[in-house]
C-alpha atoms as a PDB file:
ATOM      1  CA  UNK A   1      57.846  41.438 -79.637  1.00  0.00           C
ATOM      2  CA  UNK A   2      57.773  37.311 -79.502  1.00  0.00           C
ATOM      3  CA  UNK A   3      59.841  37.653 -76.561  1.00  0.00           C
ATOM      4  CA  UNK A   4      57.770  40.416 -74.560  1.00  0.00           C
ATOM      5  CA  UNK A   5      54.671  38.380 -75.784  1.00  0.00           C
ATOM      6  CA  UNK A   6      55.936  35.392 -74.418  1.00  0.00           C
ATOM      7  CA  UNK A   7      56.281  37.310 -70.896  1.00  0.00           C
ATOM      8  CA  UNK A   8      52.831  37.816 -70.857  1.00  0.00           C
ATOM      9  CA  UNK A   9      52.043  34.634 -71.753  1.00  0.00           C
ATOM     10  CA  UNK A  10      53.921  32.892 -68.988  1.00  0.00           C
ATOM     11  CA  UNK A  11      52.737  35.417 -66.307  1.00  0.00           C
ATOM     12  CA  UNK A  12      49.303  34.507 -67.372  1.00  0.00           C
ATOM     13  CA  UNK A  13      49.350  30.549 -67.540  1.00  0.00           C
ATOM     14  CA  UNK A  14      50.945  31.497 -63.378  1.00  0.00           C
ATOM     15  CA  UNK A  15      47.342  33.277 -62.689  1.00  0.00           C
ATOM     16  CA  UNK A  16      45.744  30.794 -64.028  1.00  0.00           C
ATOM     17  CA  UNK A  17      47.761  28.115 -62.074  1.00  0.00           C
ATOM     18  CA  UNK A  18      47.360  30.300 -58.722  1.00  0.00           C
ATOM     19  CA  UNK A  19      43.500  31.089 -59.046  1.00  0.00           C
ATOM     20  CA  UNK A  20      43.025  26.968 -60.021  1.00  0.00           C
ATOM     21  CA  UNK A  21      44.501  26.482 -56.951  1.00  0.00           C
ATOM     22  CA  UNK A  22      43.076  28.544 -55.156  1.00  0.00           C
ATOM     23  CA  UNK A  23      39.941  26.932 -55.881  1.00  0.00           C
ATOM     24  CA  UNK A  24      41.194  23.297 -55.152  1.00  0.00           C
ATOM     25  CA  UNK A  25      41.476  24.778 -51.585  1.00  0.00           C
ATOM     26  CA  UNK A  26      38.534  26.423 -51.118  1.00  0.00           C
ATOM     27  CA  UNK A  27      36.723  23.149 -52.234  1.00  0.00           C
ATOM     28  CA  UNK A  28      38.429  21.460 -50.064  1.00  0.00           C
ATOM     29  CA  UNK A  29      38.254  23.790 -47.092  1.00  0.00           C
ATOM     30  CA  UNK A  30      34.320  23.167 -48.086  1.00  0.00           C
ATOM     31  CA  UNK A  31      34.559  19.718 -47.943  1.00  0.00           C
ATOM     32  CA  UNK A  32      36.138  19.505 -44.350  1.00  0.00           C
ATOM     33  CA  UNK A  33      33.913  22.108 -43.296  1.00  0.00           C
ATOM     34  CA  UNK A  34      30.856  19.978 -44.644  1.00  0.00           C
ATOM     35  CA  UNK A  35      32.464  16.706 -43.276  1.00  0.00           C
ATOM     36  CA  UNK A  36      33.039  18.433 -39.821  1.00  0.00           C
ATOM     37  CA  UNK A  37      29.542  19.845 -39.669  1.00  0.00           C
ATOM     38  CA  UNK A  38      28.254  16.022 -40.213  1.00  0.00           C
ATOM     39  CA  UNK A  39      30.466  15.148 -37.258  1.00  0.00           C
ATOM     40  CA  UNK A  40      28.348  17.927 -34.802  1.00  0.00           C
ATOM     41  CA  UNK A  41      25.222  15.687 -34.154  1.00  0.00           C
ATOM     42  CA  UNK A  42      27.399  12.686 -33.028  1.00  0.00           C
ATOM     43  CA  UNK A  43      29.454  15.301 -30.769  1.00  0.00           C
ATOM     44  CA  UNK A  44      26.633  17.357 -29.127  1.00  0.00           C
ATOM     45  CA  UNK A  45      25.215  13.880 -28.601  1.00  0.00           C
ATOM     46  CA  UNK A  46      28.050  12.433 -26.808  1.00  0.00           C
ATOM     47  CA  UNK A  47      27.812  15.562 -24.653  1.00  0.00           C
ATOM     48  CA  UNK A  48      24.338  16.463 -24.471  1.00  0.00           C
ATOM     49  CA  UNK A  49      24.244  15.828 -20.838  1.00  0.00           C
ATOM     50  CA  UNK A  50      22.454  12.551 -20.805  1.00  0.00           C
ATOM     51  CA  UNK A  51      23.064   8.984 -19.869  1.00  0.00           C
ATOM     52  CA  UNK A  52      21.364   5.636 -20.354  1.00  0.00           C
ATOM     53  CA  UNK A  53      20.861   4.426 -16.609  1.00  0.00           C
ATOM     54  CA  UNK A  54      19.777   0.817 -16.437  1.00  0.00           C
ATOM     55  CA  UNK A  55      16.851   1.048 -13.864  1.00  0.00           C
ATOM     56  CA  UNK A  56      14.892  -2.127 -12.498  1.00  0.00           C
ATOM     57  CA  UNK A  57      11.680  -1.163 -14.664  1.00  0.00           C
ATOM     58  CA  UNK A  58      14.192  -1.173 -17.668  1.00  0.00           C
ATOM     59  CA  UNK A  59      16.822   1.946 -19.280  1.00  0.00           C
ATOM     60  CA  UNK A  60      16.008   5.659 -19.128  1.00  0.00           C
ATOM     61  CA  UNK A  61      17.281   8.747 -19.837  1.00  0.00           C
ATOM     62  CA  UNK A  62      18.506  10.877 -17.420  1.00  0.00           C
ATOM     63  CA  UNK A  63      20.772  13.748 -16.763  1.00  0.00           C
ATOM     64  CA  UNK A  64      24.385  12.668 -16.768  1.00  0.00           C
ATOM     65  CA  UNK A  65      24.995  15.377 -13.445  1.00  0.00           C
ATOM     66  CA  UNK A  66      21.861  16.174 -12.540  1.00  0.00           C
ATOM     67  CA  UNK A  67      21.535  19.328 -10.395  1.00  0.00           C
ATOM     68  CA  UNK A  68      17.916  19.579  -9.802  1.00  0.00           C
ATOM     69  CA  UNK A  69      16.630  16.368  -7.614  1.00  0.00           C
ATOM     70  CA  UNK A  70      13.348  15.920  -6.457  1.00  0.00           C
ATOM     71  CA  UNK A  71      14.042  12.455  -3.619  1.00  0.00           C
ATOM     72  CA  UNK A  72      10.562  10.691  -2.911  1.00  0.00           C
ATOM     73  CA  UNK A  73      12.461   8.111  -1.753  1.00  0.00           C
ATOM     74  CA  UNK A  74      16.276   7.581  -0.859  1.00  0.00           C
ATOM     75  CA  UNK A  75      17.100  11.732  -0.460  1.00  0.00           C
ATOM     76  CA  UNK A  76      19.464  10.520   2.624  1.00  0.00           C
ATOM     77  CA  UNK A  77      21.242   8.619   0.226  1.00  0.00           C
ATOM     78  CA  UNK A  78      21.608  11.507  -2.104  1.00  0.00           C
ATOM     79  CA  UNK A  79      22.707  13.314   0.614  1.00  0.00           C
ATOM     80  CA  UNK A  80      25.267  11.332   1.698  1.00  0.00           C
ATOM     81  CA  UNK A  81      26.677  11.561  -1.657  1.00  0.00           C
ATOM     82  CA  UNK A  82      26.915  15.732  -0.938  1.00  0.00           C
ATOM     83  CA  UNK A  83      24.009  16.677  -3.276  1.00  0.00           C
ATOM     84  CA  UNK A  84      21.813  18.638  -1.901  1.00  0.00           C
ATOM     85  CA  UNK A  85      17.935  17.927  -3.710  1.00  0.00           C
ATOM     86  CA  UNK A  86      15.259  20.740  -4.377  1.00  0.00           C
ATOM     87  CA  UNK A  87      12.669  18.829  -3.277  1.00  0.00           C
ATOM     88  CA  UNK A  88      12.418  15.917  -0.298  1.00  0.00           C
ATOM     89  CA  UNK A  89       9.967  13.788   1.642  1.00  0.00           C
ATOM     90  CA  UNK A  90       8.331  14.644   4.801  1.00  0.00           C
ATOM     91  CA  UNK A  91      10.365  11.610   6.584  1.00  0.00           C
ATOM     92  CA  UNK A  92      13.710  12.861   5.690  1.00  0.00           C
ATOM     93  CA  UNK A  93      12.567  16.758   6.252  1.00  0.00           C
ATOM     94  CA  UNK A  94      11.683  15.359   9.702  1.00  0.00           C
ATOM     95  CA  UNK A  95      15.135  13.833  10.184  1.00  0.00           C
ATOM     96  CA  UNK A  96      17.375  15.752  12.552  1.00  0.00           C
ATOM     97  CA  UNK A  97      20.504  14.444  10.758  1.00  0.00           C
ATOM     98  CA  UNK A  98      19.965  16.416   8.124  1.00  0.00           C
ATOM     99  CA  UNK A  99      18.084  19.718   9.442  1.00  0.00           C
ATOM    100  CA  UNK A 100      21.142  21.976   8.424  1.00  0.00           C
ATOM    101  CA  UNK A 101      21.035  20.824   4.579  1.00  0.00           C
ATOM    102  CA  UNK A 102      17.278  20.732   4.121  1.00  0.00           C
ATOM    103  CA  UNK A 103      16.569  24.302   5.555  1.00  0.00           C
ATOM    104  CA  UNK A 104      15.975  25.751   2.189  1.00  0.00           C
ATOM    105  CA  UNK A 105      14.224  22.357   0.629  1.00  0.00           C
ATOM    106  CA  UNK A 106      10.523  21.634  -0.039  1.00  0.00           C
ATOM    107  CA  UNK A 107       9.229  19.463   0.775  1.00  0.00           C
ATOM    108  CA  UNK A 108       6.901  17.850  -1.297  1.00  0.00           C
ATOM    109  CA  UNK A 109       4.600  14.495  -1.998  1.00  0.00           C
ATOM    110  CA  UNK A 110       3.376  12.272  -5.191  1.00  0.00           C
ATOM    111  CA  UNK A 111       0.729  12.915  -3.497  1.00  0.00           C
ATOM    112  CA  UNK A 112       0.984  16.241  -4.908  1.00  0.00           C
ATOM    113  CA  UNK A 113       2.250  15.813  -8.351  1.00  0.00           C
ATOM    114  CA  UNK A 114       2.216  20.305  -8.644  1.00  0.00           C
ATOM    115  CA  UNK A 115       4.630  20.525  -5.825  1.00  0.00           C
ATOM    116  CA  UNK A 116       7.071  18.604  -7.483  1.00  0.00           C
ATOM    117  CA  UNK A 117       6.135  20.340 -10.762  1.00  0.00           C
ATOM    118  CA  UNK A 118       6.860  23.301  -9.197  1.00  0.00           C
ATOM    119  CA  UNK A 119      10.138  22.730  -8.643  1.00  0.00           C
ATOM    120  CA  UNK A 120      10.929  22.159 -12.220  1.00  0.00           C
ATOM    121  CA  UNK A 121      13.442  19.009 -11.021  1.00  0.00           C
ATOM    122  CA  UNK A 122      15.734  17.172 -13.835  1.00  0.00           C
ATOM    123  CA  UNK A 123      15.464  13.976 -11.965  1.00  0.00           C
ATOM    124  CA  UNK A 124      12.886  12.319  -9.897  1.00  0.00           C
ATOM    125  CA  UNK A 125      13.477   9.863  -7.197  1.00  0.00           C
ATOM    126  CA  UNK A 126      10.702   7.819  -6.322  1.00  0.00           C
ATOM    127  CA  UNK A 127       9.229   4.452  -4.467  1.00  0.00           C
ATOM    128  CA  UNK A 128       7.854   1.391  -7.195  1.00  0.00           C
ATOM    129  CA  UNK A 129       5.133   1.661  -4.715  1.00  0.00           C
ATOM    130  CA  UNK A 130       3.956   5.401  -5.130  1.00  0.00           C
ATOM    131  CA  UNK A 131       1.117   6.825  -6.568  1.00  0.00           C
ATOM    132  CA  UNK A 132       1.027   9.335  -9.477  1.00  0.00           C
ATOM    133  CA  UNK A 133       4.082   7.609 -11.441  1.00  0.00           C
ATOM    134  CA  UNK A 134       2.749   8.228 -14.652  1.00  0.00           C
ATOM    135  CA  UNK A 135       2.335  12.322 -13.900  1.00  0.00           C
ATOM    136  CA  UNK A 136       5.385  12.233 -11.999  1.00  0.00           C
ATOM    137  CA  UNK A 137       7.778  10.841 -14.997  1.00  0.00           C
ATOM    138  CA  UNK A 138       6.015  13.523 -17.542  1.00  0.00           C
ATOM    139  CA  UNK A 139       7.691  16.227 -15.118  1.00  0.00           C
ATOM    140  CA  UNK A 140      11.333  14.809 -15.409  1.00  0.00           C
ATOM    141  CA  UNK A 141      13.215  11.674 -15.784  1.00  0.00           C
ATOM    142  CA  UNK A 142      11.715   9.440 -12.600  1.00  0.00           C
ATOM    143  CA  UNK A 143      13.909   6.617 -11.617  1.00  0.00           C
ATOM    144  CA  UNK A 144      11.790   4.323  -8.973  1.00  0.00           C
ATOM    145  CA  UNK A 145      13.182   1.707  -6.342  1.00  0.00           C
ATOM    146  CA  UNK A 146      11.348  -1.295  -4.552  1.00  0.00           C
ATOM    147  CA  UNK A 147      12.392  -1.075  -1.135  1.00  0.00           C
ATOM    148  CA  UNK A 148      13.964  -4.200   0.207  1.00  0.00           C
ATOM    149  CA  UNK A 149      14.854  -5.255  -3.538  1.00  0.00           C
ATOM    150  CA  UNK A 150      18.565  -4.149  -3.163  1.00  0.00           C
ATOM    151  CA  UNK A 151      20.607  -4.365   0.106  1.00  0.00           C
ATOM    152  CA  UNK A 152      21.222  -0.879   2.165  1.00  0.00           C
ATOM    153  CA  UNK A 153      25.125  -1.110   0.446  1.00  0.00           C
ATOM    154  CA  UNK A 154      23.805  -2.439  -3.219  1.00  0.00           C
ATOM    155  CA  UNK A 155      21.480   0.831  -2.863  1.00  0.00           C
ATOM    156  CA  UNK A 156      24.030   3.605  -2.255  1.00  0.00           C
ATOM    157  CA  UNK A 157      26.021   2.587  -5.265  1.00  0.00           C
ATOM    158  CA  UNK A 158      22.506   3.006  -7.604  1.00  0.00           C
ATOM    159  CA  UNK A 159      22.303   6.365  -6.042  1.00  0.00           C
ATOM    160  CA  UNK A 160      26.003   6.872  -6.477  1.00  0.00           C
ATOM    161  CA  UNK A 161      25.549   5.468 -10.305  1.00  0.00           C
ATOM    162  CA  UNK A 162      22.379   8.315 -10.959  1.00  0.00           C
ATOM    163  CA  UNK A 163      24.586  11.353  -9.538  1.00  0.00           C
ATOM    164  CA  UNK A 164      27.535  10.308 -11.498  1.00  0.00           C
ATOM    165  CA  UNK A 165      29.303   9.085  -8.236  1.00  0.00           C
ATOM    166  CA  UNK A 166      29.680   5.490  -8.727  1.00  0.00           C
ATOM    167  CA  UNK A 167      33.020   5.668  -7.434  1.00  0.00           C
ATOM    168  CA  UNK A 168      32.416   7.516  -4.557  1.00  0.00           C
ATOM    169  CA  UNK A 169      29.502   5.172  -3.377  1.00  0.00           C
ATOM    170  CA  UNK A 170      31.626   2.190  -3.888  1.00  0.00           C
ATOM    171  CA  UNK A 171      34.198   3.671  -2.148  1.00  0.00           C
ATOM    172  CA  UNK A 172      32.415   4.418   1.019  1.00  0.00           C
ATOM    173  CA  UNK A 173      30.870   0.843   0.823  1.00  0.00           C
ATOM    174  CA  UNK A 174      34.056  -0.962   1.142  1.00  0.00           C
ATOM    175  CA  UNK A 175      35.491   1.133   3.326  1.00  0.00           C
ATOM    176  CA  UNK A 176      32.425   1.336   5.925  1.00  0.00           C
ATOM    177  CA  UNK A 177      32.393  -3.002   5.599  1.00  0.00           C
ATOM    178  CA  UNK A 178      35.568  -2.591   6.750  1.00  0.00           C
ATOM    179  CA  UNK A 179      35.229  -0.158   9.831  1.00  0.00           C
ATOM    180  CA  UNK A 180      32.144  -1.783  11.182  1.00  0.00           C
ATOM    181  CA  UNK A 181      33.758  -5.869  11.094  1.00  0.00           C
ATOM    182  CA  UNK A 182      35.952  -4.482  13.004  1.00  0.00           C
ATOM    183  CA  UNK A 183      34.090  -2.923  15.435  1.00  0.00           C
ATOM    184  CA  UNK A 184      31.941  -6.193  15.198  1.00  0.00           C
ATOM    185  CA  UNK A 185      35.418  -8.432  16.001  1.00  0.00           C
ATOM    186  CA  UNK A 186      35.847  -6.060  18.703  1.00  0.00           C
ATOM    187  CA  UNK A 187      32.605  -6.599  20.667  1.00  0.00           C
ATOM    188  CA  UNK A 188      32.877 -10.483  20.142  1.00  0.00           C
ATOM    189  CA  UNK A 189      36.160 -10.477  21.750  1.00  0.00           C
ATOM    190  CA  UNK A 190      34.899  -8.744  24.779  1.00  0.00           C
ATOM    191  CA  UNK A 191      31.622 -10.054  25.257  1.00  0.00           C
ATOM    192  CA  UNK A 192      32.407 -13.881  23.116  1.00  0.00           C
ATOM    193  CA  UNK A 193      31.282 -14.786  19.783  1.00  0.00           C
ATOM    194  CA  UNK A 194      27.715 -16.064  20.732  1.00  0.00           C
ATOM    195  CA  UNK A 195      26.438 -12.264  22.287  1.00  0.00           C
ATOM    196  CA  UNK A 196      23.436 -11.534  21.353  1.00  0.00           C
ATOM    197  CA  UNK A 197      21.960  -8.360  20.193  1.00  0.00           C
ATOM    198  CA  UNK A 198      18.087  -7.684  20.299  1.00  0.00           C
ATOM    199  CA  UNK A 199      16.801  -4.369  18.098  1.00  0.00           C
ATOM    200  CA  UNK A 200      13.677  -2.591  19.491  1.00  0.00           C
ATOM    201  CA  UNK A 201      11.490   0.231  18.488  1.00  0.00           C
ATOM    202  CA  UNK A 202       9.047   1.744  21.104  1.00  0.00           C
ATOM    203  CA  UNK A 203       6.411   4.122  20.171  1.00  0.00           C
ATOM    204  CA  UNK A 204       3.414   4.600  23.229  1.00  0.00           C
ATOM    205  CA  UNK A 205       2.479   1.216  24.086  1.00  0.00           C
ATOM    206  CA  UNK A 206       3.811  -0.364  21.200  1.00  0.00           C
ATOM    207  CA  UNK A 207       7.057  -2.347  20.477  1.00  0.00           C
ATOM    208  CA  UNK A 208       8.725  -3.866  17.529  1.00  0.00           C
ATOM    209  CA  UNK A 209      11.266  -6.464  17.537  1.00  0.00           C
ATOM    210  CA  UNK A 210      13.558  -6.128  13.949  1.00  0.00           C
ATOM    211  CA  UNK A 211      15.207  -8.218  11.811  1.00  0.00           C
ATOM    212  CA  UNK A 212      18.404  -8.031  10.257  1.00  0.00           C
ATOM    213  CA  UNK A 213      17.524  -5.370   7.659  1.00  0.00           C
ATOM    214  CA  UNK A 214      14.875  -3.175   8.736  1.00  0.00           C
ATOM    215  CA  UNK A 215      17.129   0.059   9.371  1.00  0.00           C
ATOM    216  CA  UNK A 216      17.684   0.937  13.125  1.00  0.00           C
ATOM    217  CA  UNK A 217      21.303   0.045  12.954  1.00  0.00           C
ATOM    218  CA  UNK A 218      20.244  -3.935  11.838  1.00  0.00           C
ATOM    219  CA  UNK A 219      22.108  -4.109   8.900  1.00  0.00           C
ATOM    220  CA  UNK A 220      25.267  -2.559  10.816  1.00  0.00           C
ATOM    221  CA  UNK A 221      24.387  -4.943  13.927  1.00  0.00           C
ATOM    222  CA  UNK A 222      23.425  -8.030  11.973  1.00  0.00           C
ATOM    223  CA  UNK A 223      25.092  -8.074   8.827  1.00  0.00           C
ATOM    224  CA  UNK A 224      27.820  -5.374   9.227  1.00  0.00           C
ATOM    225  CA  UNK A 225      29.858  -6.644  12.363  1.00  0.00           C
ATOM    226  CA  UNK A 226      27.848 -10.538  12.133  1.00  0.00           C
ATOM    227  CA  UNK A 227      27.058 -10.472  15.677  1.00  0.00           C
ATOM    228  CA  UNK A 228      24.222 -12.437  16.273  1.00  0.00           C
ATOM    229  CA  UNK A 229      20.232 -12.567  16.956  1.00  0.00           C
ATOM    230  CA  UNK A 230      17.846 -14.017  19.367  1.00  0.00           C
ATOM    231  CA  UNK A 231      16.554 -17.052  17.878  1.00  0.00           C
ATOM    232  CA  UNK A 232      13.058 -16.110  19.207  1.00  0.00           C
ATOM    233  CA  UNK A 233      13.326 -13.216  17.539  1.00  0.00           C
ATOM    234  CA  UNK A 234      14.432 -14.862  14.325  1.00  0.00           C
ATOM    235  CA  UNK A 235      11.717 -17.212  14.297  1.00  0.00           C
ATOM    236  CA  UNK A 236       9.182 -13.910  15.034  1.00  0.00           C
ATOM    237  CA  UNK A 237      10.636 -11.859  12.119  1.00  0.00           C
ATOM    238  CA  UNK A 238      10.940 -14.059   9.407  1.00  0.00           C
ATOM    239  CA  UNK A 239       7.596 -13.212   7.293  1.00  0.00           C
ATOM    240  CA  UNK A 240       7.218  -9.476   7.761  1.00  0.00           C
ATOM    241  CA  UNK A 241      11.369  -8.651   8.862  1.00  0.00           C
ATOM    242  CA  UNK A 242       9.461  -7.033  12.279  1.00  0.00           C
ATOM    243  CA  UNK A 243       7.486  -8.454  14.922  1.00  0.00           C
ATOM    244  CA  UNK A 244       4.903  -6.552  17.278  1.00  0.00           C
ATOM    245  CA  UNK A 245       4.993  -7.702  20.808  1.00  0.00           C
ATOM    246  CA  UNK A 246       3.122  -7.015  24.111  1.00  0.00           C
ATOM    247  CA  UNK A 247       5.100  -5.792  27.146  1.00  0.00           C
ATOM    248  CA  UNK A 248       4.115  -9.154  28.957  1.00  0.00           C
ATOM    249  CA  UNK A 249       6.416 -11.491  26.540  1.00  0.00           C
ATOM    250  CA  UNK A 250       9.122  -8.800  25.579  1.00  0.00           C
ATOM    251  CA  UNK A 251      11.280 -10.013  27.835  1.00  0.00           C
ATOM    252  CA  UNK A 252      11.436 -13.642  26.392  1.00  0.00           C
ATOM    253  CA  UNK A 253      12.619 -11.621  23.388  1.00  0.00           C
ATOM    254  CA  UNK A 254      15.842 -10.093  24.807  1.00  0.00           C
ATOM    255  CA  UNK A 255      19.154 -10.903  24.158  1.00  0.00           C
ATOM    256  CA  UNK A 256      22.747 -10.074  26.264  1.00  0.00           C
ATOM    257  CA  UNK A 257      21.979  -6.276  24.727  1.00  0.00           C
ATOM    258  CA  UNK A 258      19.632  -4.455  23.790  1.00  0.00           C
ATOM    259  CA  UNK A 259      19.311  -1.470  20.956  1.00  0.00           C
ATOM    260  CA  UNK A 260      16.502   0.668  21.245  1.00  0.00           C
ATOM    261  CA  UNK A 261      14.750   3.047  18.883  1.00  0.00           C
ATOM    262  CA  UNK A 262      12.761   5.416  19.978  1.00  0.00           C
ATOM    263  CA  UNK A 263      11.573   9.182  21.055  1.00  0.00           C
ATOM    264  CA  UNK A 264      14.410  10.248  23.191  1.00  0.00           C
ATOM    265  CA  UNK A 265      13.059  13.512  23.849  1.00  0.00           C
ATOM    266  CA  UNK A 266       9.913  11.727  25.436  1.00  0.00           C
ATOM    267  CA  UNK A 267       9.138   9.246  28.450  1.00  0.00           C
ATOM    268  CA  UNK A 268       8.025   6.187  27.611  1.00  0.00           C
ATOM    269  CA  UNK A 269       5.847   3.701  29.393  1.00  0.00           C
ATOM    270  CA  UNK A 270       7.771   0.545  28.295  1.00  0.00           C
ATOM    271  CA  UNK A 271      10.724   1.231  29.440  1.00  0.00           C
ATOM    272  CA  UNK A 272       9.700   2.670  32.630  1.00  0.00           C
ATOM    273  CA  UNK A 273       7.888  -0.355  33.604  1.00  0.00           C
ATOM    274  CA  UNK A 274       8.737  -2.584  36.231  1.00  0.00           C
ATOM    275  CA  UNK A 275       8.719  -5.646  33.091  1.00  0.00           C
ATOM    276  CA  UNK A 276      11.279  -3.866  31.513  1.00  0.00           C
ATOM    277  CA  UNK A 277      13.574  -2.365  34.838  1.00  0.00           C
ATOM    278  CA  UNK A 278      13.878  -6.484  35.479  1.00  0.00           C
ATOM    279  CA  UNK A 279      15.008  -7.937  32.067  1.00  0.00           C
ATOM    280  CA  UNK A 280      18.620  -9.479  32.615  1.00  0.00           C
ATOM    281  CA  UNK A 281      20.229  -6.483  29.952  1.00  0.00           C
ATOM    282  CA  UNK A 282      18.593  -3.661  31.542  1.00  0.00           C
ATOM    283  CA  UNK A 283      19.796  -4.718  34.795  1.00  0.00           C
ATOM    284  CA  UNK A 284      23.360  -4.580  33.531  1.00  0.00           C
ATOM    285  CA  UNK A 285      22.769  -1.388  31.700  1.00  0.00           C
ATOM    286  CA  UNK A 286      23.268  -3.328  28.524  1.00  0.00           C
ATOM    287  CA  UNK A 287      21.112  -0.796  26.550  1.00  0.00           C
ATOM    288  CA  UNK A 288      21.856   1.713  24.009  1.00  0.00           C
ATOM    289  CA  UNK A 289      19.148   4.396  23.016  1.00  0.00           C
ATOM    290  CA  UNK A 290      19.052   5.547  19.948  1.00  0.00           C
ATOM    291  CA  UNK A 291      16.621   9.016  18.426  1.00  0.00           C
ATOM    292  CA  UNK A 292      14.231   6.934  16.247  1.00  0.00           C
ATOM    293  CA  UNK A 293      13.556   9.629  13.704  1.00  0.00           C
ATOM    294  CA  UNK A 294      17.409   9.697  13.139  1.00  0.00           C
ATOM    295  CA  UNK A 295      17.403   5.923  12.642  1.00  0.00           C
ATOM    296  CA  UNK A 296      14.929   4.977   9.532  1.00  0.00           C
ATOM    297  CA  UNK A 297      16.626   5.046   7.008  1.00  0.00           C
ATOM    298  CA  UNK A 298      20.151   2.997   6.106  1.00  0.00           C
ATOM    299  CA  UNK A 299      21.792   5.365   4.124  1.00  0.00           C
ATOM    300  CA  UNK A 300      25.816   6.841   5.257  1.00  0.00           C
ATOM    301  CA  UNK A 301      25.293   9.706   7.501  1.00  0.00           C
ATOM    302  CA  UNK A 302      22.388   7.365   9.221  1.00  0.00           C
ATOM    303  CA  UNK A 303      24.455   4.365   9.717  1.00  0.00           C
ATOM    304  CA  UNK A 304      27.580   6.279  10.425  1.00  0.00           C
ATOM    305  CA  UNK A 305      26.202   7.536  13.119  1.00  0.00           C
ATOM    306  CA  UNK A 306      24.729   4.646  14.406  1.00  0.00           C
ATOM    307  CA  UNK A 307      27.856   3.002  14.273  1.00  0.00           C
ATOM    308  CA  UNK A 308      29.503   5.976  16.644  1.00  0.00           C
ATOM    309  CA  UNK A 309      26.927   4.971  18.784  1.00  0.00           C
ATOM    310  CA  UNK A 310      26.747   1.283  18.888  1.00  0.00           C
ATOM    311  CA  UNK A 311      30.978   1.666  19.207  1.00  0.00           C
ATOM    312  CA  UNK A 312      30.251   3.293  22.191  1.00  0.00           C
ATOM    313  CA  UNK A 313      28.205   1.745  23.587  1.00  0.00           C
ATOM    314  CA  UNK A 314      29.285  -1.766  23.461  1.00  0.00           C
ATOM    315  CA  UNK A 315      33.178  -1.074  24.221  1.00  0.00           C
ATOM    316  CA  UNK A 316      33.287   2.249  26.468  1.00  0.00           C
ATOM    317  CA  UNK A 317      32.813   1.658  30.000  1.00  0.00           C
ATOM    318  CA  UNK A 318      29.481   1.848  31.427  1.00  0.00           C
ATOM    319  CA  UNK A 319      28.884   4.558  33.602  1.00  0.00           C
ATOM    320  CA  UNK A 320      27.377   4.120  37.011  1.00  0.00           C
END
């Protein structure tokens, strides 16, 4: 009876021992169940979506891949970088460089802050200079640039940093630096290191003399492939970076070529004049016409196609 008794006993004290057990885990299952829930917050934080972009008006929030642009300002650039926005300005919907990718965009204006509203954009792209800021960044995240304040390559990398495509931009930076020096090295050896290179823009009556980096292929003339400017022209250009001239001077202006923005798909009184049929370049068909509206802006697809056609221009053959 002690015996069977002491059966029992045993097989009891083991229940006991299993169920105590048994507890210890499940408290500690608990535990690591409680600790790991404490861990979510930090997680779904860390992958929310959103990063800390370090803008020139100070940090902001913004989506980490942001699918749902509204570009004010610099939508070439965003563009380039194979994002397509929901929203654009009327200059770039204008541009014929990018027709085909902006047929289903809006286009819209801060002008307007419900167009952009309407869009329901993640991410707002917009000028320092442009009204409605304060409406515009209650509708999404709105990053604004000065214009001038970066250089044209300094710029696609911010873009590039905002998409998540810092490498990318960089990429194409170094690469396009590259390309165009030498195509700059190329001209200088066939034409001597002190040609010089006046930009134009014609529009009516009017004409503009550039600088080095007021889009219209200067920065890839200028600064790209280093070839060099007019003096008079650098003396003309250096408060406003453009110059408006009459028709009677422009020829003091010119230098061994001459690039020229402007309505191709028009005639133009400038250069149909006998002033301009008698300036030294023009005589040696030492021009290269360029579509103006496809030359504004200094973003990739812009300046690599300007670069096509400067290449051209300067090295092929001149036909006669």
């Amino acid at each position: 009876m002690m015996k069977k008794n002491s059966y029992w006993l045993a097989a009891l004290m083991l229940v006991l021992v299993l169920v105590m057990s048994a507890c210890g885990n499940s408290a500690t299952t608990t535990e690591t169940g409680a600790e790991a829930n404490a861990e979510q917050p930090a997680t779904a934080e860390a992958t929310s979506g959103t990063v800390t972009y370090e803008s020139e008006t100070g940090p902001i929030e913004i989506p980490a891949n942001p699918t749902k642009i509204v570009a004010l300002t610099n939508a070439p650039n965003v563009l380039s970088l194979g994002v397509t926005p929901v929203g654009v300005d009327e200059w770039t919907g204008a541009n014929p460089l990018f027709t085909e990718k902006l047929k289903d965009v809006a286009v819209v204006s801060e002008e307007q802050p419900e167009t952009v509203a309407a869009l329901a954009p993640d991410l707002i792209i917009a000028g320092s200079q442009m009204k409605n800021l304060d409406q515009l960044s209650k509708i999404a995240p709105t990053v604004t640039y000065t214009w001038g304040k970066l250089n044209y390559l300094d710029q696609q990398v911010e873009i590039g940093k905002i998409l998540g495509k810092e490498d990318e931009a960089k990429a194409w930076v170094e690469d396009f630096k590259k390309r165009a020096a030498d195509v700059g090295d190329q001209i200088k050896a066939k034409y001597g290191d002190d040609v010089t290179v006046s930009v134009i823009e014609v529009d009516g009556k009017s004409v503009y003399v550039m600088g080095d980096s007021w889009a219209r292929g200067t920065e890839i003339v200028y600064q790209a492939m280093g070839l060099k400017m007019p003096e008079k022209i650098k003396e003309a250009v250096a408060t406003d970076g453009y110059y408006s001239l009459s028709l009677e001077v422009l020829p003091e202006y010119m230098g061994d070529f001459v690039l020229v923005s402007r309505n191709l798909d028009a005639s133009n009184e400038i250069v149909g004049s006998e002033i301009w049929k008698q300036i030294p370049a023009v005589k040696e068909g030492h021009v290269i016409e360029f579509e103006s509206r496809a030359s504004s802006y200094s973003d990739p697809t812009t300046l690599e196609n300007l670069l096509s056609i400067f290449e051209k221009g300067f090295l092929e053959p001149t036909k006669s």
